[in-house]
Each structure stands twice: as C-alpha cells, then as structure tokens.
C-alpha atoms as a PDB file:
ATOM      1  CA  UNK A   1     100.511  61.546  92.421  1.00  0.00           C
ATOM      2  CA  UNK A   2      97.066  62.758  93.391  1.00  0.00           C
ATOM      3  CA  UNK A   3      98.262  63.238  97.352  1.00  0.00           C
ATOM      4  CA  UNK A   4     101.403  64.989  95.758  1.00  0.00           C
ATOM      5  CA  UNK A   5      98.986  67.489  93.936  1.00  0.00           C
ATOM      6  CA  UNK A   6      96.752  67.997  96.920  1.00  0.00           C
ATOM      7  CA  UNK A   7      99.973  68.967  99.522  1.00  0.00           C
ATOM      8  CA  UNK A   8     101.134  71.353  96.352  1.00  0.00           C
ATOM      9  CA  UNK A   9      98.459  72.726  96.220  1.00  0.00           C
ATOM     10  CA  UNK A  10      97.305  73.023  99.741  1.00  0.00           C
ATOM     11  CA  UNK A  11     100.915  74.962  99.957  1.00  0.00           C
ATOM     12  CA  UNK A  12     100.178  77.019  97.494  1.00  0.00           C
ATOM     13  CA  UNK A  13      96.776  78.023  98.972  1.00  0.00           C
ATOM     14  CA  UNK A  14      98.645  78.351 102.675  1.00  0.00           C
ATOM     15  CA  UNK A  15     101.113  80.440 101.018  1.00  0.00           C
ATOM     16  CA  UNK A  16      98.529  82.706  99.446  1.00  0.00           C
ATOM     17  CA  UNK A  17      96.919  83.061 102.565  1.00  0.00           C
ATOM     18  CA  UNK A  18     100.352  84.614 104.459  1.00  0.00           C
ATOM     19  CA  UNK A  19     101.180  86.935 101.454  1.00  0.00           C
ATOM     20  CA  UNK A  20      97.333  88.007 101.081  1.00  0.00           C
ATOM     21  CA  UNK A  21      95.958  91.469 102.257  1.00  0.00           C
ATOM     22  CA  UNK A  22      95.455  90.625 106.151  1.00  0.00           C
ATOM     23  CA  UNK A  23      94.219  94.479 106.994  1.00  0.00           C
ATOM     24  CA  UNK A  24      90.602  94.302 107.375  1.00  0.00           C
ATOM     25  CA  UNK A  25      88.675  98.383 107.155  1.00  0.00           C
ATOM     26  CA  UNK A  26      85.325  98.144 108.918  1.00  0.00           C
ATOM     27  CA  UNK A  27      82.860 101.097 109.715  1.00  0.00           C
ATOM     28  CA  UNK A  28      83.243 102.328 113.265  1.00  0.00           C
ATOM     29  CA  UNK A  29      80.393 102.182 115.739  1.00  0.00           C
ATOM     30  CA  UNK A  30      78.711 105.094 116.983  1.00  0.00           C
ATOM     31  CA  UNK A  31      79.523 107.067 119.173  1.00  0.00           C
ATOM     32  CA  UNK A  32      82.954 107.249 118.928  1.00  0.00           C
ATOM     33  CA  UNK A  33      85.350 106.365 121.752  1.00  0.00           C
ATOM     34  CA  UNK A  34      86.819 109.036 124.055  1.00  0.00           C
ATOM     35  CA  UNK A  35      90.413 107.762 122.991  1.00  0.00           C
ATOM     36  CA  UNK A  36      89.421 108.862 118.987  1.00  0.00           C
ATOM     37  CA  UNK A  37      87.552 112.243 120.356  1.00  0.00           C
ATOM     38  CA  UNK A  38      90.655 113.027 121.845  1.00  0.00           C
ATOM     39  CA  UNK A  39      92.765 112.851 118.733  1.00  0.00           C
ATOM     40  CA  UNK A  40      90.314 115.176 116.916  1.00  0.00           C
ATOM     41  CA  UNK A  41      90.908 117.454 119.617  1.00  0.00           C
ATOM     42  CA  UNK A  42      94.533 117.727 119.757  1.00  0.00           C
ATOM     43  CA  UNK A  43      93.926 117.792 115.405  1.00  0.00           C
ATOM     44  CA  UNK A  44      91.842 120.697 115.801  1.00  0.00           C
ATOM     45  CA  UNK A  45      94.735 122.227 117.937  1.00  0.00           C
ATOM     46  CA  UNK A  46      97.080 121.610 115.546  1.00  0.00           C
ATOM     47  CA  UNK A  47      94.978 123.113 112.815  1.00  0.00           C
ATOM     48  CA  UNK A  48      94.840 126.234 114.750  1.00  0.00           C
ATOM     49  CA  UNK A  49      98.417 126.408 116.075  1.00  0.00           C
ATOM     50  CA  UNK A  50      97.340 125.836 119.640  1.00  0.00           C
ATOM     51  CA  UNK A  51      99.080 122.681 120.043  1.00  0.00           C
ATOM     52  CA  UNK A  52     101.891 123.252 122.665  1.00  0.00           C
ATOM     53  CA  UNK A  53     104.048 120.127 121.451  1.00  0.00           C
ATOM     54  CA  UNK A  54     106.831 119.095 124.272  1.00  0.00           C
ATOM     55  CA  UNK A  55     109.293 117.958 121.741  1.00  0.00           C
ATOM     56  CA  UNK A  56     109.028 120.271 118.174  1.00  0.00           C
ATOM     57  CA  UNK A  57     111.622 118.422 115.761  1.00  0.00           C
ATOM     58  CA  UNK A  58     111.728 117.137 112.452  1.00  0.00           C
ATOM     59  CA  UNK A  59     113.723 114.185 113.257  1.00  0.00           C
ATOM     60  CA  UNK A  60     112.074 111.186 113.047  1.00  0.00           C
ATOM     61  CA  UNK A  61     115.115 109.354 114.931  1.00  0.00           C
ATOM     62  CA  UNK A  62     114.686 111.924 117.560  1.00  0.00           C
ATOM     63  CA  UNK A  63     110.913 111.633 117.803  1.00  0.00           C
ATOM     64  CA  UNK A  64     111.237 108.022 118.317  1.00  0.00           C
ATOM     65  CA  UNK A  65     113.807 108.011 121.397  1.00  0.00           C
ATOM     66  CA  UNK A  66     111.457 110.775 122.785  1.00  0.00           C
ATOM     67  CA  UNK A  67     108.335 108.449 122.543  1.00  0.00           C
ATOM     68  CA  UNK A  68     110.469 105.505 123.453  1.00  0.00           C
ATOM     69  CA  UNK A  69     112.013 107.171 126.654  1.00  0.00           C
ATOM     70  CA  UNK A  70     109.360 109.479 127.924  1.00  0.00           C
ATOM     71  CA  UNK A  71     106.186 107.371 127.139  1.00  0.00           C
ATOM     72  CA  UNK A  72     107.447 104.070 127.030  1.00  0.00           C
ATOM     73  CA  UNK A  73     105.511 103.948 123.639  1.00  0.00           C
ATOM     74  CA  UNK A  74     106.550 103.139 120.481  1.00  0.00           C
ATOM     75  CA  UNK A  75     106.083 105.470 117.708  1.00  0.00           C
ATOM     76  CA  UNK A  76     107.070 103.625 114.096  1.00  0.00           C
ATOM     77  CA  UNK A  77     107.873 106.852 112.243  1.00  0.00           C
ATOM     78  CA  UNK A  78     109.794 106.475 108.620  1.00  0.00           C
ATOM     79  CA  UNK A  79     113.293 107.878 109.130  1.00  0.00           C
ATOM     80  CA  UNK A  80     114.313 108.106 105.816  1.00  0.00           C
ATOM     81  CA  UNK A  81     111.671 108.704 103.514  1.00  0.00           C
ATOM     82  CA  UNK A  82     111.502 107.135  99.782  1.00  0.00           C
ATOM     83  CA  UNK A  83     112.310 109.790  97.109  1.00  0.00           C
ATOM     84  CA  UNK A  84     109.081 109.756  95.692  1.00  0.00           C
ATOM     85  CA  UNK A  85     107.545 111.328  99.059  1.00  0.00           C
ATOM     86  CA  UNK A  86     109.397 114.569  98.073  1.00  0.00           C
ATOM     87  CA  UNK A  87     108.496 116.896 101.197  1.00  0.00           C
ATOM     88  CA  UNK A  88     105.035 115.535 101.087  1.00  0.00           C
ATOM     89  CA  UNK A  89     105.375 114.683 104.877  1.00  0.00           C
ATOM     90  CA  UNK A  90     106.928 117.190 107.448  1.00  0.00           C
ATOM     91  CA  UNK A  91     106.921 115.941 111.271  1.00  0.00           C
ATOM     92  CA  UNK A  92     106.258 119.040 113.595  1.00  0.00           C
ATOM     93  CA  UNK A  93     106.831 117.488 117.016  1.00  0.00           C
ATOM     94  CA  UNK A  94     105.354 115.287 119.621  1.00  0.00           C
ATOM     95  CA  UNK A  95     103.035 116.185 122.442  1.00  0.00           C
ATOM     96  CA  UNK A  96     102.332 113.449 126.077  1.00  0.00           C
ATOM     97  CA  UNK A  97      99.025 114.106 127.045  1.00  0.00           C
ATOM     98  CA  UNK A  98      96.403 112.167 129.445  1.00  0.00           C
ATOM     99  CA  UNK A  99      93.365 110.377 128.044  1.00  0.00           C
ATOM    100  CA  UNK A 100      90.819 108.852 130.204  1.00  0.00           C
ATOM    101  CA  UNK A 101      93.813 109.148 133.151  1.00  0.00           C
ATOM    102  CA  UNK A 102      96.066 106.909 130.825  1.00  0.00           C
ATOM    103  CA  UNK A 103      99.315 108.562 129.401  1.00  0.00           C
ATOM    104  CA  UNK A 104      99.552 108.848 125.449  1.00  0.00           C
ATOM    105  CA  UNK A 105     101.297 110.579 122.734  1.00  0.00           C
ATOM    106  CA  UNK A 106     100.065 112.464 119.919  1.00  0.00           C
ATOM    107  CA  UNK A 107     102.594 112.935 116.585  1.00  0.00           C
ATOM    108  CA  UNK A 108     101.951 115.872 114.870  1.00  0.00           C
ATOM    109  CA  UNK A 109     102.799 116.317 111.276  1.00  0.00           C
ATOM    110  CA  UNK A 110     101.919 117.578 107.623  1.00  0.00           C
ATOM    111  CA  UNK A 111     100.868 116.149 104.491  1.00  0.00           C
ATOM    112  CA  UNK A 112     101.433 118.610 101.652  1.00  0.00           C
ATOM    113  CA  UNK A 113     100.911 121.240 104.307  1.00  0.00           C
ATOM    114  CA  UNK A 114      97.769 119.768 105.817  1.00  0.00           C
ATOM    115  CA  UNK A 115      97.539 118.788 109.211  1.00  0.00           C
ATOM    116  CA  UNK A 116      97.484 115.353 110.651  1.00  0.00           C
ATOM    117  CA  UNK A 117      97.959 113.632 113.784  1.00  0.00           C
ATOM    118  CA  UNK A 118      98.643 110.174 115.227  1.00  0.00           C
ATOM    119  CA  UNK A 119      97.494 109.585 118.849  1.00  0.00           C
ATOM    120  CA  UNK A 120      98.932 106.685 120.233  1.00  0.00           C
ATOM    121  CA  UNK A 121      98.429 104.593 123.833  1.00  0.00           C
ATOM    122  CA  UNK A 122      99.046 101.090 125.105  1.00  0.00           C
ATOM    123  CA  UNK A 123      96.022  98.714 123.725  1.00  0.00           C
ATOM    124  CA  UNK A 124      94.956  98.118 127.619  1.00  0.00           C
ATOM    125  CA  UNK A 125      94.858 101.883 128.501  1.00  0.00           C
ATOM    126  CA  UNK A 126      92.508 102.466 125.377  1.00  0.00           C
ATOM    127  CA  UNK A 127      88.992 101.401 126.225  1.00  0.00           C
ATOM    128  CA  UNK A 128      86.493 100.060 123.389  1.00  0.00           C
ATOM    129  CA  UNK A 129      89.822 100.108 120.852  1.00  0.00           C
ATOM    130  CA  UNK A 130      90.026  97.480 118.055  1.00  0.00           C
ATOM    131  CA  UNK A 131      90.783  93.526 119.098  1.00  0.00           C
ATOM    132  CA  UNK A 132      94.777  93.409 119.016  1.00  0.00           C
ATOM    133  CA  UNK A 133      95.851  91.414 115.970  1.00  0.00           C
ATOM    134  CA  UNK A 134      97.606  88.532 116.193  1.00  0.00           C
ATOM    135  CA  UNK A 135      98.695  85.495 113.716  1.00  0.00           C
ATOM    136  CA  UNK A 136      95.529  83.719 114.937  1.00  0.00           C
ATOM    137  CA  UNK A 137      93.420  86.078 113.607  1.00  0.00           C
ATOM    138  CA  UNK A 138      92.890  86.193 109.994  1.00  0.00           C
ATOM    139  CA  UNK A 139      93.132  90.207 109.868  1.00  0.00           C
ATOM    140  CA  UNK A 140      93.915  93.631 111.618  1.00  0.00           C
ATOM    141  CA  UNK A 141      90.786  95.341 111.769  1.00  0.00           C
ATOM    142  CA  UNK A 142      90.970  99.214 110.859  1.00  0.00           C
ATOM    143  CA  UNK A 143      88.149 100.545 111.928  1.00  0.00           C
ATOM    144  CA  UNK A 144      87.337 104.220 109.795  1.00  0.00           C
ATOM    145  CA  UNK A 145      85.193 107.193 110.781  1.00  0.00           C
ATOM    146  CA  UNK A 146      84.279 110.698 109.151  1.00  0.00           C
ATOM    147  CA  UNK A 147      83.871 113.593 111.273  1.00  0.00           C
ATOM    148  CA  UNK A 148      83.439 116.974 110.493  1.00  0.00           C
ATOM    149  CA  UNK A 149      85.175 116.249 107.621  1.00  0.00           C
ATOM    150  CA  UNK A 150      88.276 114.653 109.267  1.00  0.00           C
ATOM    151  CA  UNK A 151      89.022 110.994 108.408  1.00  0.00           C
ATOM    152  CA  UNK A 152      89.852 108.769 111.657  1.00  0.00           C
ATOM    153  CA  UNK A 153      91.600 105.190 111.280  1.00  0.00           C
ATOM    154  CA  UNK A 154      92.110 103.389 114.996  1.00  0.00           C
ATOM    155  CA  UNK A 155      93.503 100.303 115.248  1.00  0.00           C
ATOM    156  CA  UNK A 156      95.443  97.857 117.589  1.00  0.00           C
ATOM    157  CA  UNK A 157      98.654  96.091 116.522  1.00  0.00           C
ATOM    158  CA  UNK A 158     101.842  95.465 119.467  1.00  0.00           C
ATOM    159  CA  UNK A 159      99.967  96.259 122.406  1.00  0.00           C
ATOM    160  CA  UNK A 160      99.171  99.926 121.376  1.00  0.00           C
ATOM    161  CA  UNK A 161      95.796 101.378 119.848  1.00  0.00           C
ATOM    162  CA  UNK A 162      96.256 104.278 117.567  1.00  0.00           C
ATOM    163  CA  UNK A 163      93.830 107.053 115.964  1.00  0.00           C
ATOM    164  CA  UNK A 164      95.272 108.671 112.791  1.00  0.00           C
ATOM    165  CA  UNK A 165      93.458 112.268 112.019  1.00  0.00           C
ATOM    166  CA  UNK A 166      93.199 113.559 108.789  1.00  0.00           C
ATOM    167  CA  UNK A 167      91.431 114.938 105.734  1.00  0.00           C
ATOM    168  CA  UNK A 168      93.250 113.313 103.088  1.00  0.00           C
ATOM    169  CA  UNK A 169      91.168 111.693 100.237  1.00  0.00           C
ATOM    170  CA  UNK A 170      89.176 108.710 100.285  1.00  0.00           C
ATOM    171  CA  UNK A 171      89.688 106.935 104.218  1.00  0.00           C
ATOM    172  CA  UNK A 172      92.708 108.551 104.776  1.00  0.00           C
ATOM    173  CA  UNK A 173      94.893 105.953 103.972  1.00  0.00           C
ATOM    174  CA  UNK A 174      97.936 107.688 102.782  1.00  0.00           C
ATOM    175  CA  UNK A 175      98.629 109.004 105.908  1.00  0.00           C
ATOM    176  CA  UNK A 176      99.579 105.531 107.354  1.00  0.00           C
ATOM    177  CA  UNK A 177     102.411 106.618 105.159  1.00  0.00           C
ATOM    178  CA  UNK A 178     104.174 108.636 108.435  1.00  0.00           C
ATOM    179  CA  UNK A 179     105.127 104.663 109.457  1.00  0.00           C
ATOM    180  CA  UNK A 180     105.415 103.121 106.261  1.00  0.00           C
ATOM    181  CA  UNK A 181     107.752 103.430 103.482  1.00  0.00           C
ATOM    182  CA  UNK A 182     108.112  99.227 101.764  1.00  0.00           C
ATOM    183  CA  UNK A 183     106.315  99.445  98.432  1.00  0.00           C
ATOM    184  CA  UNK A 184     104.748  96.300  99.829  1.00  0.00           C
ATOM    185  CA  UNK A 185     103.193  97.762 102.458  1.00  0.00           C
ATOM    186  CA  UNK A 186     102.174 100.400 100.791  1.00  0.00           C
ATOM    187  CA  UNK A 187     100.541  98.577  98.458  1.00  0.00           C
ATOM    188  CA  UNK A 188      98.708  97.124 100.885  1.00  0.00           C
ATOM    189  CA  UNK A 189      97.615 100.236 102.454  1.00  0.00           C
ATOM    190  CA  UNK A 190      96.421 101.810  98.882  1.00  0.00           C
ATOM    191  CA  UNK A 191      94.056  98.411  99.170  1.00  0.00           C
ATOM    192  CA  UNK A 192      92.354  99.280 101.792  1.00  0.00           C
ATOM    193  CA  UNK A 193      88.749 100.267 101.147  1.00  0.00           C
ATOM    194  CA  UNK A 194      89.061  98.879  97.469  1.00  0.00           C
END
C-alpha cells in the first residue's frame, strides 16, 4: 500500500512538473548583445516610418511563407486571432536584414497602434543569445532588458534566438501575443515576472 502511495504520488509530482510554468525571466547582462541592439534599431525605424519592409502585408499566412521561403526562418505568427484581441494587433510587414554578417528577419507590427518588432535569426548565427531550451532543461530562459524605455525579451527555442521590442507595460509580455493565441499559453505568458 505504502509503495502504491509513493508511485501515486511520485506521478502526481512528475505530472506537476510537465504542466508547471517551464519559462524562466532573468535580468539580461550588460551590455547588451549586437543581435538585441539591432532590433532596437530597426524599432526605432519603425517608430519613425523609416523602415523599408520587403514584404508590407497583413497576412499572417503570407508573412509566414515569406519568412519560411526567403529566410529559411520560421516566424510563428497567430493567423487567426481570438476575438478578444479585437484589432489590438495589426502586422505591417516583414523586413531580411544582416546582423553580425548572419541573415535575419525582423516582423513589424502594432499593438493598439504602438510599435513593436520581433527580430528573429537561427540560435547559431546569434552570438551570446540565451541557452536553447530543451526537455532536459527544466526552463526556457527569457532574458528581459529596458532601454530607453523600450522593453526587450530574447530568447532561444527551435534553433532560432529572438528579440521582441516594445513599450508595452510591465516586461512586455503581451506582445509574445503576435505568436500566441491558447489561453494556456497565455496564461503562462501573463506569469512571467509574477
């Protein structure tokens, strides 16, 4: 009875751990990396409509094959948002640019009409990025940044580092929403910082 107790709950606890919050946020280290000085650059751009964007849609769909075919990149973007987004989040295009002589792609979009921007690159192209998560590792690091009153997140996760740009409230969080749309998830995101 007692070993039947101790495997119960021992799956219980294993359980728990899968379902539990596996997104780490930790402070970045100074300086920042090229890779994340880059996306404030191309942010800055956007905020002053100087960002020459080689694909301008709102097509999410469209944006992906773009990233896909062009960049060999992914680029996770929501295709059909969840009613409660409204027209909170607008896509404005996708720009390739060079960073540190590696090929990337910045996503430009709006969050109740404020900029934001998601550069993207694969993980070995991105030097001093996050550790890439894997199921070994007991969480994604997120690493967060203020600057000049923008909010950076970088991270690693299926062999691409990202920067997301922004000046939403708190870290910035709810602009992870441009990729994520399961109340889960979500949830999980709203977490972070807490």
């Amino acid at each position: 009875m007692a070993a039947a107790l101790a495997l119960a709950l021992g799956g219980g606890a294993l359980l728990r751990a899968r379902l539990a919050p596996w997104v780490a946020l930790r402070p970045a280290a100074e300086p920042g990396t090229s890779f994340e000085g880059a996306a404030l650059r191309l942010r800055e751009e956007q905020a002053a409509g100087r960002l020459a964007l080689d694909l301008a849609t709102d097509s999410p769909a469209e944006a992906r094959r773009f990233v896909r075919d062009r960049a060999g990149l992914s680029a996770p973007l929501v295709e059909s948002r969840p009613a409660k987004d409204g027209a909170s989040f607008e896509l404005e295009g996708v720009k390739l640019v060079e960073v540190g002589g590696a090929g990337a792609v910045a996503v430009a979009y709006r969050i109740d009409g404020r900029p934001a921007l998601l550069l993207t690159a694969a993980a070995g192209d991105v030097e001093g990025g996050p550790a890439h998560w894997s199921p070994l590792r007991a969480r994604k690091e997120v690493r967060f940044r203020f600057r000049d009153g923008h909010k950076l997140l970088t991270w690693t996760n299926s062999g691409q580092t990202y920067v997301l740009v922004s000046d939403q409230p708190r870290y910035g969080e709810r602009s992870c929403y441009l990729c994520h749309d399961s109340a889960e998830r979500r949830a999980l995101i709203d977490a972070l910082g807490s």
